[in-house]
C-alpha atoms as a PDB file:
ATOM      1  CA  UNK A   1     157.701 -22.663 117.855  1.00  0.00           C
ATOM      2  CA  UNK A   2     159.614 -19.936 116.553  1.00  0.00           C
ATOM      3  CA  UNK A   3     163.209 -22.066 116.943  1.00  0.00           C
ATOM      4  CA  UNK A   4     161.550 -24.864 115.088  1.00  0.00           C
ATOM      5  CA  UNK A   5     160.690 -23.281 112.462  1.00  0.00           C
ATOM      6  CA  UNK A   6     164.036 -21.242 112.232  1.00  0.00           C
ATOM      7  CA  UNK A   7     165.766 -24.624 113.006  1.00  0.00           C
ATOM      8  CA  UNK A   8     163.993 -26.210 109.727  1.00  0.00           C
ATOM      9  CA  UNK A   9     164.302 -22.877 107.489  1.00  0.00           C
ATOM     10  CA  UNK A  10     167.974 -22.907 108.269  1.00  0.00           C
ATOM     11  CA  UNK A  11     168.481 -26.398 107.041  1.00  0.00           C
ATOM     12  CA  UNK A  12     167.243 -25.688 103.985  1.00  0.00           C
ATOM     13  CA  UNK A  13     168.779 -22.136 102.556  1.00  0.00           C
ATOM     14  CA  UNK A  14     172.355 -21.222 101.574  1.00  0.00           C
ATOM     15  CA  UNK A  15     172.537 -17.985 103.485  1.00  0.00           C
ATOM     16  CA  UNK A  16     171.426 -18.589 107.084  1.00  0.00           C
ATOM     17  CA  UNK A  17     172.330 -15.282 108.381  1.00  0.00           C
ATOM     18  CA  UNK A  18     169.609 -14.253 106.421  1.00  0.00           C
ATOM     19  CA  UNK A  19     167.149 -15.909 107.868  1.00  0.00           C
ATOM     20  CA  UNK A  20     164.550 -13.854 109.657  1.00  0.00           C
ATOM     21  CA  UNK A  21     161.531 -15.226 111.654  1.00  0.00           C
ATOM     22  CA  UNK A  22     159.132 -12.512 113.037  1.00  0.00           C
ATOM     23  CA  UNK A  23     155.947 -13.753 115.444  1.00  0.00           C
ATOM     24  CA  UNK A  24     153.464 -11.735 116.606  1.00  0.00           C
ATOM     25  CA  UNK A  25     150.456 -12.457 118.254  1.00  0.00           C
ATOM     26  CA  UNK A  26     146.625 -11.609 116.873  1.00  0.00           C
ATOM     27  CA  UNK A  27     143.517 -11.932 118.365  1.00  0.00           C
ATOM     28  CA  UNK A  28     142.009 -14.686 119.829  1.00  0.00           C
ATOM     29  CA  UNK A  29     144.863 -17.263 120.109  1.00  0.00           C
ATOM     30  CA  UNK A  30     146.036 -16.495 115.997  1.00  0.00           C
ATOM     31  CA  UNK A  31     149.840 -16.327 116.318  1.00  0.00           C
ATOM     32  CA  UNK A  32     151.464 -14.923 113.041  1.00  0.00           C
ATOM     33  CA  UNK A  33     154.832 -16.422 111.665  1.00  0.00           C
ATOM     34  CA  UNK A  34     156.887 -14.119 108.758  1.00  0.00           C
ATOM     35  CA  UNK A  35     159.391 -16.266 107.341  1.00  0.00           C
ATOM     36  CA  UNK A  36     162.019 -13.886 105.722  1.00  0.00           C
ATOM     37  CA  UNK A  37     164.806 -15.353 103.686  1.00  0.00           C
ATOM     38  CA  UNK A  38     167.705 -14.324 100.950  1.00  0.00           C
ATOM     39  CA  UNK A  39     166.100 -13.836  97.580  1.00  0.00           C
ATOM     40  CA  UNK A  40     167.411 -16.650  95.617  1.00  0.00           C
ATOM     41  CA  UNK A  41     166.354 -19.536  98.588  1.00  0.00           C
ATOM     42  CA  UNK A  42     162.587 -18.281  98.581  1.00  0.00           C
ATOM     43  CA  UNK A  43     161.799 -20.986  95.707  1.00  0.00           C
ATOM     44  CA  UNK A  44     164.002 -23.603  98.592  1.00  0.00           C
ATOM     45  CA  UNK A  45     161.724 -22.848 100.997  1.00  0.00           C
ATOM     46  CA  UNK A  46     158.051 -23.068  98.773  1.00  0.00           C
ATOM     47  CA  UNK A  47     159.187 -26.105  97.469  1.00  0.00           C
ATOM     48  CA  UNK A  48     158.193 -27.782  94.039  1.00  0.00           C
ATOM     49  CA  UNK A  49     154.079 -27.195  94.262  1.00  0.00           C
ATOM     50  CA  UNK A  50     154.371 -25.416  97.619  1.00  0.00           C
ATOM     51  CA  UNK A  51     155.201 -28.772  99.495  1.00  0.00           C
ATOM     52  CA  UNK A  52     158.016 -27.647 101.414  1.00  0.00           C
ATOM     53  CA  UNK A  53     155.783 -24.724 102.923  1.00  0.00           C
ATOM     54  CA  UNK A  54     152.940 -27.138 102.975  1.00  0.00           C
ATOM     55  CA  UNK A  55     155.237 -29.375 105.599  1.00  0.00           C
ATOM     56  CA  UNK A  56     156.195 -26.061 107.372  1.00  0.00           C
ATOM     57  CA  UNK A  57     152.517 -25.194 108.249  1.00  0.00           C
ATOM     58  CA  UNK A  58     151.762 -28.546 108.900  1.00  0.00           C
ATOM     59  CA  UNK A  59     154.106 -29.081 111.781  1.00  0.00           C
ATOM     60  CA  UNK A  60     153.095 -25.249 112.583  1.00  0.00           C
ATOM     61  CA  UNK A  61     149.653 -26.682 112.584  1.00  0.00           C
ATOM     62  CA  UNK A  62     150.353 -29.962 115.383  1.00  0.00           C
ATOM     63  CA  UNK A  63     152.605 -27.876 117.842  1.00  0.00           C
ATOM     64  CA  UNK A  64     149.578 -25.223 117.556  1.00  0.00           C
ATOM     65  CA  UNK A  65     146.853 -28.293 118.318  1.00  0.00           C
ATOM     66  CA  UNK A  66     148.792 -28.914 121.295  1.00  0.00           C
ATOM     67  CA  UNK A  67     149.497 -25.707 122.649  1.00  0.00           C
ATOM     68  CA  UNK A  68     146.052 -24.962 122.155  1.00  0.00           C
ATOM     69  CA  UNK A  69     147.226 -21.982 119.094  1.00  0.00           C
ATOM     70  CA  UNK A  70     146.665 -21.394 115.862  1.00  0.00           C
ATOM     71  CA  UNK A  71     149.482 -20.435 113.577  1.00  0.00           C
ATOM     72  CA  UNK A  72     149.239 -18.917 110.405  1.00  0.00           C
ATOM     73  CA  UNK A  73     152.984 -19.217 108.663  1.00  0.00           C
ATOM     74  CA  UNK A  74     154.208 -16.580 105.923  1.00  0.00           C
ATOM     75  CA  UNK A  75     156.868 -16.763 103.535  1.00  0.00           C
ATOM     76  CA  UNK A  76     157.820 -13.083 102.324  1.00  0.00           C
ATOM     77  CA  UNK A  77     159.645 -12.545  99.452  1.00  0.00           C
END
């Protein structure tokens, strides 16, 4: 999951060195994902009205539903 996601975040930012993905597992099956990025490309990775992110956990969401996880995705600033 974690390559995906860096895979897609990388695609969309100018400075992919800065890219940072950080999971960590919860209780009960909750996997967290941190989504760290360069200042300027947090607003590329939101999206206009949050879509982008919106897409992120989606796909987060139908990997999850077949590896039998749930995964809550973060963007940090």
């Amino acid at each position: 999951m974690t390559d995906l996601i860096k895979y897609i975040v990388e695609q969309l930012v100018d400075d992919k060195q800065a890219v940072s993905i950080i999971e960590s597992e919860e209780k009960e099956g909750v996997i967290n994902v941190n989504i760290k990025v360069a200042e300027q490309d947090v607003g590329k990775i939101i999206g206009k009205q949050g879509k982008i992110a919106f897409a992120i956990r989606t796909l987060a969401k139908a990997v999850g539903i077949k590896q039998g996880k749930r995964y809550n995705i973060e963007i940090e600033d």
